[in-house]
Protein backbone atom coordinates (compact mmCIF):
# COMPACT_ATOMS: atom_id res chain seq x y z
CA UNK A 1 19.01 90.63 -1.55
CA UNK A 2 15.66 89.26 -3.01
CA UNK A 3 13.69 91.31 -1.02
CA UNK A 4 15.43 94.10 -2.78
CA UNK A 5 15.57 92.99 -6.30
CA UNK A 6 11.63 91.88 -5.62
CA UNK A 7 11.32 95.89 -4.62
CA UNK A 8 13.16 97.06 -7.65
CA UNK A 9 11.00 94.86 -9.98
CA UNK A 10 7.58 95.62 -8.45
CA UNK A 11 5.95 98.81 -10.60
CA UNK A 12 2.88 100.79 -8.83
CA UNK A 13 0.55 102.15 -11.28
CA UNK A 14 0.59 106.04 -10.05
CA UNK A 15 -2.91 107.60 -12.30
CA UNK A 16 -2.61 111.10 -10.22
CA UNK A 17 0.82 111.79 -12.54
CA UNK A 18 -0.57 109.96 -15.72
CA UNK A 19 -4.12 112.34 -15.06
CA UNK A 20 -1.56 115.31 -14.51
CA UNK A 21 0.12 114.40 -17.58
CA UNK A 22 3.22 114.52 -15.46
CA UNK A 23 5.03 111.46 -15.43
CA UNK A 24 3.15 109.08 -17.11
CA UNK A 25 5.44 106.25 -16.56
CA UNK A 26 5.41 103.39 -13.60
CA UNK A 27 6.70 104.36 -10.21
CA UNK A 28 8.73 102.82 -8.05
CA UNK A 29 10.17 103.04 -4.23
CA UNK A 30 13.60 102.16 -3.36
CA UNK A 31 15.79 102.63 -0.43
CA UNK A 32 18.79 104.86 -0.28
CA UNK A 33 21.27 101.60 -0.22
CA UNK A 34 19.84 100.15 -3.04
CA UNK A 35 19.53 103.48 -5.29
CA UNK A 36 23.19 103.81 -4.37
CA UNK A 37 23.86 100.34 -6.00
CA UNK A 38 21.84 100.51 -8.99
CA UNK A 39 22.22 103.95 -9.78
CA UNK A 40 22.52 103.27 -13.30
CA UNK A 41 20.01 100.68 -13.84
CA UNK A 42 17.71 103.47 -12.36
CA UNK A 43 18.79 106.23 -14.39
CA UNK A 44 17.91 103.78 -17.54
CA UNK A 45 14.71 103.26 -15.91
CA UNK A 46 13.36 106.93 -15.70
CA UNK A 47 14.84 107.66 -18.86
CA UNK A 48 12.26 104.63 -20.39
CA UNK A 49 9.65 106.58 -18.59
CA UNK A 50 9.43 105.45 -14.83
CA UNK A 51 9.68 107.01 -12.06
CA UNK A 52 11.68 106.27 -8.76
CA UNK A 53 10.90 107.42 -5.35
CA UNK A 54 14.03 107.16 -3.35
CA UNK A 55 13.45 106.86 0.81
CA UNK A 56 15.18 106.13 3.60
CA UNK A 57 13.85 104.01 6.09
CA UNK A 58 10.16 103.89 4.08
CA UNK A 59 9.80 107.55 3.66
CA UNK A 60 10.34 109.21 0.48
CA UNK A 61 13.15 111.62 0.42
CA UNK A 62 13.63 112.28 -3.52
CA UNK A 63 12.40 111.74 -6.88
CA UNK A 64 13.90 110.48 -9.78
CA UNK A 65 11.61 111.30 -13.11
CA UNK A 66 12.54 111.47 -16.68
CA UNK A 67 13.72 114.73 -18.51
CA UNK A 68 10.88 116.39 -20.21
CA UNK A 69 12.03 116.05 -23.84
CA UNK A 70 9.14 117.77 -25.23
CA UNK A 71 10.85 120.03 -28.42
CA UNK A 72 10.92 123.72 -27.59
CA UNK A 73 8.54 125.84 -29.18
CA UNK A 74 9.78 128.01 -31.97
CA UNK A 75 10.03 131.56 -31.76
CA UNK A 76 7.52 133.65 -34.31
CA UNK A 77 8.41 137.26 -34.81
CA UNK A 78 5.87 139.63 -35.88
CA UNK A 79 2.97 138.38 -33.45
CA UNK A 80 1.91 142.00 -32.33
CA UNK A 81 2.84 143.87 -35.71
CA UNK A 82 0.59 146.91 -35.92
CA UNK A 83 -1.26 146.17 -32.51
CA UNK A 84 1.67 147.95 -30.17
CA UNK A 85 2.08 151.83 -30.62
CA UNK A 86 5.21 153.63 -29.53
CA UNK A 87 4.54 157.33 -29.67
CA UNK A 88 7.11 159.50 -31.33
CA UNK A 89 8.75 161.17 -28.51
CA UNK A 90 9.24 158.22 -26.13
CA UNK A 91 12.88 159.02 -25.63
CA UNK A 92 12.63 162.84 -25.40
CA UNK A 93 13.81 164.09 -21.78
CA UNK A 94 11.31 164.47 -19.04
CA UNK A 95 9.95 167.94 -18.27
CA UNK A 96 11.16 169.63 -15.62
CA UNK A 97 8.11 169.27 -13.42
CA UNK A 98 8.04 165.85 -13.63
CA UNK A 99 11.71 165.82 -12.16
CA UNK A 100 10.98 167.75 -9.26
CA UNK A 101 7.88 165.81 -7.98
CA UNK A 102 9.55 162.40 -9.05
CA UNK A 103 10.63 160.47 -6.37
CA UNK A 104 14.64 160.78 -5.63
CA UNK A 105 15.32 157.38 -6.68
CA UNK A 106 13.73 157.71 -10.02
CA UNK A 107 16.40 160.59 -10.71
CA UNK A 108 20.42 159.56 -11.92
């Protein structure tokens, strides 16, 4: 049981997700058993900012990171006022030649 608690406890430095801009938190490797037992512990943990690598028998099966809470961005309406055209008879009816050269599935 040390040796897992000692494995829980010991944080790698991971700069390839903190350079990404990723996860910028610790990271961490636990087996499957121990994930199972501490579950919520973990959870806490990548919510602070860490993240856990979960593997099974050393490899790394899954990935527990924290939610990106970055705010959504607001919508602005008007962006491409007078820089879209829509010309005056956009919704008249085809001509006739187009319909007989379109292709079948264009017609209903």
């Amino acid at each position: 049981m040390r040796a897992a608690t000692q494995t829980l406890n010991t944080l790698l430095y991971c700069p390839h997700l903190t350079r990404l801009g990723q996860h910028p938190g610790p990271t961490m490797q636990v087996n499957i058993y121990e994930a199972k037992t501490r579950l919520s512990e973990l959870v806490e943990q990548a919510h602070a900012g860490a993240t856990v690598i979960i593997a099974k028998a050393g490899t790394p099966m899954a990935k527990l990171v924290p939610l990106n809470d970055a705010p959504k961005r607001k919508i602005v309406y008007g962006l491409m006022k007078g820089q879209i055209r829509i010309a005056s008879d956009f919704d008249a009816p085809l001509p006739e030649d187009f319909l007989v050269t379109a292709p079948r599935t264009a017609r209903k």
